[in-house]
C-alpha atoms as a PDB file:
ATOM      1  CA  UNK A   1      90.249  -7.759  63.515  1.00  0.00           C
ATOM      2  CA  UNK A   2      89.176 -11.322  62.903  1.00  0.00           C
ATOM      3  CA  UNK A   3      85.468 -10.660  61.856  1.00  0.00           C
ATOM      4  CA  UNK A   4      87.197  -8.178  58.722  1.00  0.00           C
ATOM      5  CA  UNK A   5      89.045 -11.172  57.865  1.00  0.00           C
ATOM      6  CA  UNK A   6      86.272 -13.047  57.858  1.00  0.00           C
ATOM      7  CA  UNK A   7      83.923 -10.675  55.734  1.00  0.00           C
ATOM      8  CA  UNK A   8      86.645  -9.868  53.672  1.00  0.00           C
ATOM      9  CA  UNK A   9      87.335 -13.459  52.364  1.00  0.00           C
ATOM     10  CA  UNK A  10      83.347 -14.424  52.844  1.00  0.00           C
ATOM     11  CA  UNK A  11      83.065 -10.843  50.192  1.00  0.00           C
ATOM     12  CA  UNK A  12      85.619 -12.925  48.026  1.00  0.00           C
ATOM     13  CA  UNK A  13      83.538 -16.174  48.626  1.00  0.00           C
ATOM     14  CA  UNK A  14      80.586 -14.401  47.114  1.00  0.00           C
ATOM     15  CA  UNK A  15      82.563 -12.639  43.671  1.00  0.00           C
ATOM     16  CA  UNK A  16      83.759 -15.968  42.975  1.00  0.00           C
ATOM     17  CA  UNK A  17      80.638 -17.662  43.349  1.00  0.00           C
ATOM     18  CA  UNK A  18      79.060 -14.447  41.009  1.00  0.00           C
ATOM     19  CA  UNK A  19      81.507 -15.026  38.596  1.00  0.00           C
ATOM     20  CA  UNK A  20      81.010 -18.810  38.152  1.00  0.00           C
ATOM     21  CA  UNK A  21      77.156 -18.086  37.793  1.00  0.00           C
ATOM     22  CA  UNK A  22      78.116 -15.766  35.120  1.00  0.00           C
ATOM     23  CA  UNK A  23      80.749 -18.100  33.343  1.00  0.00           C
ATOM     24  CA  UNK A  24      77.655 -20.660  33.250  1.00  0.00           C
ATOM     25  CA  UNK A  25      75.131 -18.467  31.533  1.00  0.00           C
ATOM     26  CA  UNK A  26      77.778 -17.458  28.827  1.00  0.00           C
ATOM     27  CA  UNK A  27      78.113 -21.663  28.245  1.00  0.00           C
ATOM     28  CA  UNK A  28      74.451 -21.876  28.348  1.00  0.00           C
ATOM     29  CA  UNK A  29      74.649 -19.488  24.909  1.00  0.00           C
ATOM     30  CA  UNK A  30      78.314 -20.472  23.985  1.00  0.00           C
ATOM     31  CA  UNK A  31      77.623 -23.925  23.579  1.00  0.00           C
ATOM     32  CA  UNK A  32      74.741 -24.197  21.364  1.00  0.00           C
ATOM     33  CA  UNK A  33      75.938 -21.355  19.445  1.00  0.00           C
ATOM     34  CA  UNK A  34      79.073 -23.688  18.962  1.00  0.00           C
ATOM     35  CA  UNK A  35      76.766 -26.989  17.875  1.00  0.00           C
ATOM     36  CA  UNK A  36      74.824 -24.880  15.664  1.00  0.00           C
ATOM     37  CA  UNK A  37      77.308 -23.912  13.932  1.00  0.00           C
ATOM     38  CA  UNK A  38      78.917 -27.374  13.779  1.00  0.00           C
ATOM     39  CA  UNK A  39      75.924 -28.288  11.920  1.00  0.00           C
ATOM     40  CA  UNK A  40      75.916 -25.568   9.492  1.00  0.00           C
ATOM     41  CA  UNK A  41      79.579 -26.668   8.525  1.00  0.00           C
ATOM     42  CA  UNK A  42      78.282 -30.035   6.839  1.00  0.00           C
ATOM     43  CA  UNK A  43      74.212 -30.289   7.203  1.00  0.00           C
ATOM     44  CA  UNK A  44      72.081 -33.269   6.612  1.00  0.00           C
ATOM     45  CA  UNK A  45      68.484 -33.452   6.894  1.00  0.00           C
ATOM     46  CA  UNK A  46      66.236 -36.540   7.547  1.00  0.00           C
ATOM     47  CA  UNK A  47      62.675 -36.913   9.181  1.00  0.00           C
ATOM     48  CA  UNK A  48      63.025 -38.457  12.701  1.00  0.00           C
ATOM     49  CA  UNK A  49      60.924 -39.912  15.381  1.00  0.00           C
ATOM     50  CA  UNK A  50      60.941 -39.040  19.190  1.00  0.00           C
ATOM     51  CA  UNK A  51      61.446 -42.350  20.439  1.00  0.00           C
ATOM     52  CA  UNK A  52      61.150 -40.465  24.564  1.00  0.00           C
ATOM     53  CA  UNK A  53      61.273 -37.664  25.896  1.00  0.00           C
ATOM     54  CA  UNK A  54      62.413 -37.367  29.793  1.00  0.00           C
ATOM     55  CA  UNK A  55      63.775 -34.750  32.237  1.00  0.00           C
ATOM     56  CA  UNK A  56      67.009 -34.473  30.854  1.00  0.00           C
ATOM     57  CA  UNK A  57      66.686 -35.956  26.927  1.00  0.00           C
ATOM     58  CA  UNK A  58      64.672 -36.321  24.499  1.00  0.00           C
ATOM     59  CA  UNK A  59      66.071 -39.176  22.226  1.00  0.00           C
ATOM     60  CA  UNK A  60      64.594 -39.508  18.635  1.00  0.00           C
ATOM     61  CA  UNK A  61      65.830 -41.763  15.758  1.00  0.00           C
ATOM     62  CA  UNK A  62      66.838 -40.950  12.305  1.00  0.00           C
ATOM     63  CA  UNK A  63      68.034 -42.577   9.262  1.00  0.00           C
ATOM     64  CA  UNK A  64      70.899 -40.421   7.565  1.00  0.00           C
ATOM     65  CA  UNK A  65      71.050 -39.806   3.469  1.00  0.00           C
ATOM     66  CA  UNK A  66      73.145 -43.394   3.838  1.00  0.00           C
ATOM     67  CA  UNK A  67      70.818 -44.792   5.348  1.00  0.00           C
ATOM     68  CA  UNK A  68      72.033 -45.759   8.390  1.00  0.00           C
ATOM     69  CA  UNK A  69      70.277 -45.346  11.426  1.00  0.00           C
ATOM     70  CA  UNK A  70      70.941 -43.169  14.268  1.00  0.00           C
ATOM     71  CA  UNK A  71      70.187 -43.009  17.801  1.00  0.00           C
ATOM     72  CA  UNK A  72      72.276 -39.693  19.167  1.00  0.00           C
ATOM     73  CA  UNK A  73      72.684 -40.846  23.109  1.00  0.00           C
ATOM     74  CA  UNK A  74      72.950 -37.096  24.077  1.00  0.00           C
ATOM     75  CA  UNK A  75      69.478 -36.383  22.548  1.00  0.00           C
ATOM     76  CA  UNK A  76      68.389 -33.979  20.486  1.00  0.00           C
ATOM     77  CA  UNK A  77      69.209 -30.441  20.939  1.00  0.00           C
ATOM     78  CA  UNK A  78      66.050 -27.814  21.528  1.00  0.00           C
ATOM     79  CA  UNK A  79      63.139 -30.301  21.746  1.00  0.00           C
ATOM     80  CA  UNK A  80      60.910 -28.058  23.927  1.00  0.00           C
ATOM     81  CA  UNK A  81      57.340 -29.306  22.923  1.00  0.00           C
ATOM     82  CA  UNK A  82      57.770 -32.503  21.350  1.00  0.00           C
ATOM     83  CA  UNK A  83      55.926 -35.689  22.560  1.00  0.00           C
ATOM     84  CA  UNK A  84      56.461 -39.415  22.091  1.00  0.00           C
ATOM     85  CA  UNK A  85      55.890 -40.951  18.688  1.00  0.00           C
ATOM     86  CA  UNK A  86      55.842 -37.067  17.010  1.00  0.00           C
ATOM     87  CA  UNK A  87      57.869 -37.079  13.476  1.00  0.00           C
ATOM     88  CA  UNK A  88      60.066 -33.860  13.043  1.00  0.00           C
ATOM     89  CA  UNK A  89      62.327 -32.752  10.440  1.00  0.00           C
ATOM     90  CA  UNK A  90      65.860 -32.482  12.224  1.00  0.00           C
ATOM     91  CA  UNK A  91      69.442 -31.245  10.680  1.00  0.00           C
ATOM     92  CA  UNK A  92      72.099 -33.166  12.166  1.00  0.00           C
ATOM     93  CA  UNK A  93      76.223 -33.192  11.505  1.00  0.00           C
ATOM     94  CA  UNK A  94      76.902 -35.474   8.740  1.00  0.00           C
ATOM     95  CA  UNK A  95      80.625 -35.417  10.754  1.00  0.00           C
ATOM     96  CA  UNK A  96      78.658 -36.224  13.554  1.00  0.00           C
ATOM     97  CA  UNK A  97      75.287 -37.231  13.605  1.00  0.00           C
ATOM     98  CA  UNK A  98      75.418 -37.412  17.422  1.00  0.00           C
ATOM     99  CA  UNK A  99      74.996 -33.657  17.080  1.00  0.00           C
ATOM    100  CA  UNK A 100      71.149 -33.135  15.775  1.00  0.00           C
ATOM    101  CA  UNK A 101      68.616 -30.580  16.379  1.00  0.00           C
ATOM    102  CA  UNK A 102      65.234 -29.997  15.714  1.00  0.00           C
ATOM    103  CA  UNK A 103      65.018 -27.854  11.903  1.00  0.00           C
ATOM    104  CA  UNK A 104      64.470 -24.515  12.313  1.00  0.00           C
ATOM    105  CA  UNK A 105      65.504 -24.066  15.906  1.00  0.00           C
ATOM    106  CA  UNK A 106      68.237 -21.925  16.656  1.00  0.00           C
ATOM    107  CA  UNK A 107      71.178 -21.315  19.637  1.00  0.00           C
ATOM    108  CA  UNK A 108      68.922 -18.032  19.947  1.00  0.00           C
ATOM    109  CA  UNK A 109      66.914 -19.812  22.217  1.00  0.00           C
ATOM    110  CA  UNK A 110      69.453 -20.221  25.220  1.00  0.00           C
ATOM    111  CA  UNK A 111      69.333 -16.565  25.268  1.00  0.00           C
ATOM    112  CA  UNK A 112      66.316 -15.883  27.496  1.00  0.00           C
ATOM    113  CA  UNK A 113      66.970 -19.201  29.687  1.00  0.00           C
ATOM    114  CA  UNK A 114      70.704 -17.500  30.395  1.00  0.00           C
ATOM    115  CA  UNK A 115      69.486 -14.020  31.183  1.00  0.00           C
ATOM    116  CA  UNK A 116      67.011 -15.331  33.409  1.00  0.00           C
ATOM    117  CA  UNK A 117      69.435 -17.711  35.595  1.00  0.00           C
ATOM    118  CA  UNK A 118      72.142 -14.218  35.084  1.00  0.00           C
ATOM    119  CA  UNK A 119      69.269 -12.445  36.945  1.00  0.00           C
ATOM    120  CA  UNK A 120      68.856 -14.798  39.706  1.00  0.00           C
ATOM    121  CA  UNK A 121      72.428 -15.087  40.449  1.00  0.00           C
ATOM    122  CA  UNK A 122      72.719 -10.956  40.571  1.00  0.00           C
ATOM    123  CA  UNK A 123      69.522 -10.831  42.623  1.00  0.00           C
ATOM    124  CA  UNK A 124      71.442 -13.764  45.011  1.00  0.00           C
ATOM    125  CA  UNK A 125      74.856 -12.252  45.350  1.00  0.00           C
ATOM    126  CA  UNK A 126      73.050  -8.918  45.875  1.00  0.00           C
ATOM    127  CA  UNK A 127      72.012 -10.516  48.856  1.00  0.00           C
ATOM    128  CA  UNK A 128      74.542 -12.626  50.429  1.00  0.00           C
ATOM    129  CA  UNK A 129      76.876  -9.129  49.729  1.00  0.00           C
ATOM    130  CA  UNK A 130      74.454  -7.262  51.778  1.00  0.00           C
ATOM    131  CA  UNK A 131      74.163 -10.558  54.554  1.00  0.00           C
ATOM    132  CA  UNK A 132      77.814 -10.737  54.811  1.00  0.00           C
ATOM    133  CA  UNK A 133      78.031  -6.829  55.262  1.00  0.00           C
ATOM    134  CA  UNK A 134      76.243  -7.817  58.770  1.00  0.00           C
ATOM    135  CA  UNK A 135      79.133 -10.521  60.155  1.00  0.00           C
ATOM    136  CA  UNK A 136      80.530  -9.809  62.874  1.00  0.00           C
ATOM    137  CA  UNK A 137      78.673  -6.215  62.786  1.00  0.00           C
ATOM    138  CA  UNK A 138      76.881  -6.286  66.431  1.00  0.00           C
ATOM    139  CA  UNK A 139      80.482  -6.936  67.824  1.00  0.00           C
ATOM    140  CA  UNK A 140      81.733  -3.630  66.498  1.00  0.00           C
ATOM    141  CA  UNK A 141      79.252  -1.785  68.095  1.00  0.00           C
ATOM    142  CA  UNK A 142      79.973  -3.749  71.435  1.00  0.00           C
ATOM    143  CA  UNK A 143      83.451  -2.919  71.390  1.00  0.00           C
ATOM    144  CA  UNK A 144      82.676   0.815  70.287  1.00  0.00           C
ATOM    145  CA  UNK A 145      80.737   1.537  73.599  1.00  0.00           C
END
């Protein structure tokens, strides 16, 4: 009786884990579909250098059509491929210049990224459902014979 408790809520352990993997892929598409379109509202345009490019940013800097300068501290959105020094044409908010991308990059590019870590979580909860299956299993049969 205790080990179907136990499976029962480790079962629950494992949907709830599933569906928090799944609720992170759809913001991993939600959220840059949500920026781009932020940027579509009221775009500006300016020629921008990458300033550096880390693990989890790459900066750049950017003069706006007032000519102010901008350094976004979140980075630059989709910068896969650029290198240090490299000029790029970006669109950015002119409500926000924080919010800037690299021109001609799209939210379409999250898509592959989220289906892959969506497949990963599937292939993992496949496999802790079929693990916890086993708790407590052997003691079944014990008590059968």
């Amino acid at each position: 009786m205790e080990w179907d408790r136990i499976r029962r809520r480790a079962y629950q352990l494992v949907i709830a884990l599933y569906i928090s993997a799944l609720l992170g892929c759809s913001a991993m598409v939600i959220g840059p579909f949500l920026n781009d379109r932020s940027i579509a509202a009221d775009p500006g345009r300016a020629l921008a250098q990458v300033t550096d490019v880390g693990s989890f940013r790459t900066t750049v800097d950017f003069q706006d059509e007032n000519g102010i300068f901008h350094s976004p501290a979140t980075g630059l959105l989709y910068p896969t491929g650029l290198g240090e020094g490299q000029r790029v044409w970006v669109n950015y908010a002119r409500t926000s210049p924080d919010l800037v991308k690299v021109e001609g990059r799209e939210w379409t590019l999250a898509i592959i990224p989220a289906l892959s870590v969506g497949a990963v979580a599937t292939v993992i909860a496949g496999l802790l459902w079929v693990a916890v299956g086993f708790i407590g299993g052997r003691t079944k049969t014990r008590n059968a014979v």
